[in-house]
C-alpha atoms as a PDB file:
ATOM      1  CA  UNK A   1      32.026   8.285   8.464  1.00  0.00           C
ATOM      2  CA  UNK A   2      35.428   7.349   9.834  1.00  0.00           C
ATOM      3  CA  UNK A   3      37.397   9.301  12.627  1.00  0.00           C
ATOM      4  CA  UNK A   4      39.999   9.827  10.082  1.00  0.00           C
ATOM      5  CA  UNK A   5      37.597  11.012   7.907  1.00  0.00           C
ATOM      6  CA  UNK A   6      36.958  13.980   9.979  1.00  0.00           C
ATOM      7  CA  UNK A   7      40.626  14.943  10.111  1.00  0.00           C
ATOM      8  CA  UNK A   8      40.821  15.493   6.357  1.00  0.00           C
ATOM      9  CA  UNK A   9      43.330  12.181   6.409  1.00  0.00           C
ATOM     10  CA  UNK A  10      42.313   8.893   4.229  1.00  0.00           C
ATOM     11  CA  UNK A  11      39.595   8.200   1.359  1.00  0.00           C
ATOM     12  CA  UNK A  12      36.069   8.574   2.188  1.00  0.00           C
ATOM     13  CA  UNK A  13      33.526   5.555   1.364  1.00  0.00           C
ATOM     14  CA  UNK A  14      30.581   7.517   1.283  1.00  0.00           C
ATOM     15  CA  UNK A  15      29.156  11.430  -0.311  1.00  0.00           C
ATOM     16  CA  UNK A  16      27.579  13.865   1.536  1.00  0.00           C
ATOM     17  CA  UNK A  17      23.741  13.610   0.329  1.00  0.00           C
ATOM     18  CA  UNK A  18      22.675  17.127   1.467  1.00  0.00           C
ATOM     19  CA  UNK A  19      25.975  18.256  -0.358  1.00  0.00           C
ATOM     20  CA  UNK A  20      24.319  16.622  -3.327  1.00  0.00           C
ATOM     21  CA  UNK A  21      21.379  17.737  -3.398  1.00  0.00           C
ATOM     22  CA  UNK A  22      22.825  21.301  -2.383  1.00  0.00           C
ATOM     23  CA  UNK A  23      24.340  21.482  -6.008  1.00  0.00           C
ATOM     24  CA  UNK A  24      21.396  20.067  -7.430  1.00  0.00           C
ATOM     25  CA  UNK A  25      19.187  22.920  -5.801  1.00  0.00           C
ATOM     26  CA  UNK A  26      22.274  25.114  -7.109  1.00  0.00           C
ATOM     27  CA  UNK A  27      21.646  23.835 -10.766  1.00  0.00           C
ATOM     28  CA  UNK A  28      17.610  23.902 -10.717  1.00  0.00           C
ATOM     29  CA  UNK A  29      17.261  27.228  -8.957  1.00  0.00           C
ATOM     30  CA  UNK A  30      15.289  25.632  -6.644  1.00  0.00           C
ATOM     31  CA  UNK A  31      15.791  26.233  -2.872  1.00  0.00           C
ATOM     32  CA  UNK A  32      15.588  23.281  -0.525  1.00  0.00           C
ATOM     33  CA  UNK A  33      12.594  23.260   1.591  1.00  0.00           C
ATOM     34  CA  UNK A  34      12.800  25.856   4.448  1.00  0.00           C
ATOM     35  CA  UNK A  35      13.357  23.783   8.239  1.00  0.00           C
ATOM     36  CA  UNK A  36      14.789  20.829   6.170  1.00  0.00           C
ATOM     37  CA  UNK A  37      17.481  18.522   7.853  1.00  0.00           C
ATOM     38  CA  UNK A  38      18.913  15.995   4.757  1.00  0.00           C
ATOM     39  CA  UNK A  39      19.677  12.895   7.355  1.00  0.00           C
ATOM     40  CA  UNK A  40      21.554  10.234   5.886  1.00  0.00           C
ATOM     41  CA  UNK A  41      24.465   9.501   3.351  1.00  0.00           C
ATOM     42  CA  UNK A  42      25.116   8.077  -0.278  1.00  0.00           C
ATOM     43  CA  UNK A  43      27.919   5.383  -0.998  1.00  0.00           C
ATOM     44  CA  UNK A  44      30.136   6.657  -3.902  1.00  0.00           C
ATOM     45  CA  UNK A  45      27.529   3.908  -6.136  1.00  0.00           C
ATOM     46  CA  UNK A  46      24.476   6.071  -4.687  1.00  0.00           C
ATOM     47  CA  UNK A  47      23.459   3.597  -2.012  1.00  0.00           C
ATOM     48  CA  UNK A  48      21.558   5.556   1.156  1.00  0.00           C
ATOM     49  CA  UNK A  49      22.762   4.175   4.127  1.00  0.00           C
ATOM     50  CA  UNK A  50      21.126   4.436   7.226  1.00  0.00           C
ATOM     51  CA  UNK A  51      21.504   7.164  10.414  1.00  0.00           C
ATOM     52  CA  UNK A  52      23.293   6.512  13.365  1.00  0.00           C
ATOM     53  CA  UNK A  53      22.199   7.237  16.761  1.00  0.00           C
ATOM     54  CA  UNK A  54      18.832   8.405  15.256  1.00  0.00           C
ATOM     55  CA  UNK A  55      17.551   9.839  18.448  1.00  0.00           C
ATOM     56  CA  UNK A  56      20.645  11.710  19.533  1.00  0.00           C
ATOM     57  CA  UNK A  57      20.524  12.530  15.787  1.00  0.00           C
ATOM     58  CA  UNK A  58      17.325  14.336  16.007  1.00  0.00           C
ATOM     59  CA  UNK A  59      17.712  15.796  18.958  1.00  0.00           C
ATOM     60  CA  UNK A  60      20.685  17.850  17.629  1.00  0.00           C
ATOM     61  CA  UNK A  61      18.280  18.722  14.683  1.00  0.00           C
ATOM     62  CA  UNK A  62      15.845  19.989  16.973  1.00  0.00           C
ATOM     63  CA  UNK A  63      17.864  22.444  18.974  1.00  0.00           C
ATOM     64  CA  UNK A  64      19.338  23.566  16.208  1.00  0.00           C
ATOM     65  CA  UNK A  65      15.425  24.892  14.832  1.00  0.00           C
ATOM     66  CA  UNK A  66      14.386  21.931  12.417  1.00  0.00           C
ATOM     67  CA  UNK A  67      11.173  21.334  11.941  1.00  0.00           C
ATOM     68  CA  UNK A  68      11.007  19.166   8.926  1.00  0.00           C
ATOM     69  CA  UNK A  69      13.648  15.898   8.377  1.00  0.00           C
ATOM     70  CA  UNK A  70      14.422  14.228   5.184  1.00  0.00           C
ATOM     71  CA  UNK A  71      14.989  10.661   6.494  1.00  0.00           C
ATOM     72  CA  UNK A  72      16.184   7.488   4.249  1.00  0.00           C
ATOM     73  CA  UNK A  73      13.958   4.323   4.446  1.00  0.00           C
ATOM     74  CA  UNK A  74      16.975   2.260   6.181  1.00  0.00           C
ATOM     75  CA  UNK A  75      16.677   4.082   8.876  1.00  0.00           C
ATOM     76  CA  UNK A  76      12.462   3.698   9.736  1.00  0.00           C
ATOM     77  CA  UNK A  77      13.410   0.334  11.634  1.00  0.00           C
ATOM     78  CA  UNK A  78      15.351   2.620  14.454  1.00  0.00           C
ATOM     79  CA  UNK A  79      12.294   4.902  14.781  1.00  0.00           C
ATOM     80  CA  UNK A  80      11.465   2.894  17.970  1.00  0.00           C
ATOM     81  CA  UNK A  81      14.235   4.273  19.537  1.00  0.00           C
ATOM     82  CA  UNK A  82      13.063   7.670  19.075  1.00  0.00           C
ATOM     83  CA  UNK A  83      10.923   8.989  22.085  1.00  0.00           C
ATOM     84  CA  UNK A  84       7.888   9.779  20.795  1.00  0.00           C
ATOM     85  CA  UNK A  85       7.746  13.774  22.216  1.00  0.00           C
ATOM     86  CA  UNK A  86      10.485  13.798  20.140  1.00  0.00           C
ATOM     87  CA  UNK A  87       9.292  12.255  17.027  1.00  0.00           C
ATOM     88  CA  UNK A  88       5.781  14.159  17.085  1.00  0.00           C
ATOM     89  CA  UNK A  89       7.950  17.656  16.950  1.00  0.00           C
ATOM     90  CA  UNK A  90       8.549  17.304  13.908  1.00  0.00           C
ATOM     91  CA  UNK A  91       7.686  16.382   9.826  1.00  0.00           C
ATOM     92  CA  UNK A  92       9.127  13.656   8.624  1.00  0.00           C
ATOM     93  CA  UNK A  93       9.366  12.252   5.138  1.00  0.00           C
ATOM     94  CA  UNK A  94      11.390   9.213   4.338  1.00  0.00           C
ATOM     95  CA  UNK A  95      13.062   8.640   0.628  1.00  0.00           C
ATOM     96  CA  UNK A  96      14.186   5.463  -1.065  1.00  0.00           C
ATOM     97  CA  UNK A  97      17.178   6.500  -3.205  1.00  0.00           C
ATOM     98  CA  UNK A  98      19.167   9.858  -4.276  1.00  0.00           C
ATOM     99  CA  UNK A  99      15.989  11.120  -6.563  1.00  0.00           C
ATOM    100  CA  UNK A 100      13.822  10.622  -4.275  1.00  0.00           C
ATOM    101  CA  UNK A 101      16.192  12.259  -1.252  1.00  0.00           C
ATOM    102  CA  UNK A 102      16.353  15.306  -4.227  1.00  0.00           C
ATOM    103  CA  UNK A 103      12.335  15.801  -5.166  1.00  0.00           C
ATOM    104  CA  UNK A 104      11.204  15.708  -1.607  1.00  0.00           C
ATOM    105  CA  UNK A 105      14.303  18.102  -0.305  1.00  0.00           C
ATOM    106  CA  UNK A 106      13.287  20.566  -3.233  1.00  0.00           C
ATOM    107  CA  UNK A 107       9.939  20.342  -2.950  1.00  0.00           C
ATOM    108  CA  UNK A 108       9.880  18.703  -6.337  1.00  0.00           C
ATOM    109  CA  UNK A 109       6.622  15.673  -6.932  1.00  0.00           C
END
């Protein structure tokens, strides 16, 4: 996401998965998975695109309470620079694409 992004100024490249999948849970009356953090984003096509800054990533997730993370596949190559007392605190499931991001978040198989 782009600075101007944040300030509500330019076009966007890429959706909001857990916004997705929010209105998908929405639609199914099915809640997400209690704990979840959605990590990751969707191009406008549905391409997942990787996290940034994994590690700071999931250390934000962890003071804010999370105990399980939805992570996309792009992203298991940065694992390494996760520390692993980190890593171990919590559940982690990776997906491949936006159905996949949507079954495990809802608890769907």
């Amino acid at each position: 996401m782009h600075i101007q992004d944040l300030q509500g100024v330019g076009v966007t490249s890429g959706l909001s998965l857990a916004a997705f999948i929010a209105m998908c849970s929405g639609a199914l009356k099915k809640p997400i998975q209690s704990q979840m953090v959605v990590l990751g984003s969707m191009s406008i096509g549905g391409t997942i695109t990787k996290v940034e800054e994994l590690a700071s990533t999931l250390q934000v997730c962890f003071d804010a309470g999370a105990k399980k993370i939805l992570l996309p596949m792009a992203s298991a190559a940065d694992i390494g620079t996760v520390p692993p007392e980190l890593f171990a605190k919590f559940q982690i499931s990776f997906y491949q694409n936006v159905e996949d991001a949507v079954f495990k978040a809802l608890g769907v198989e």
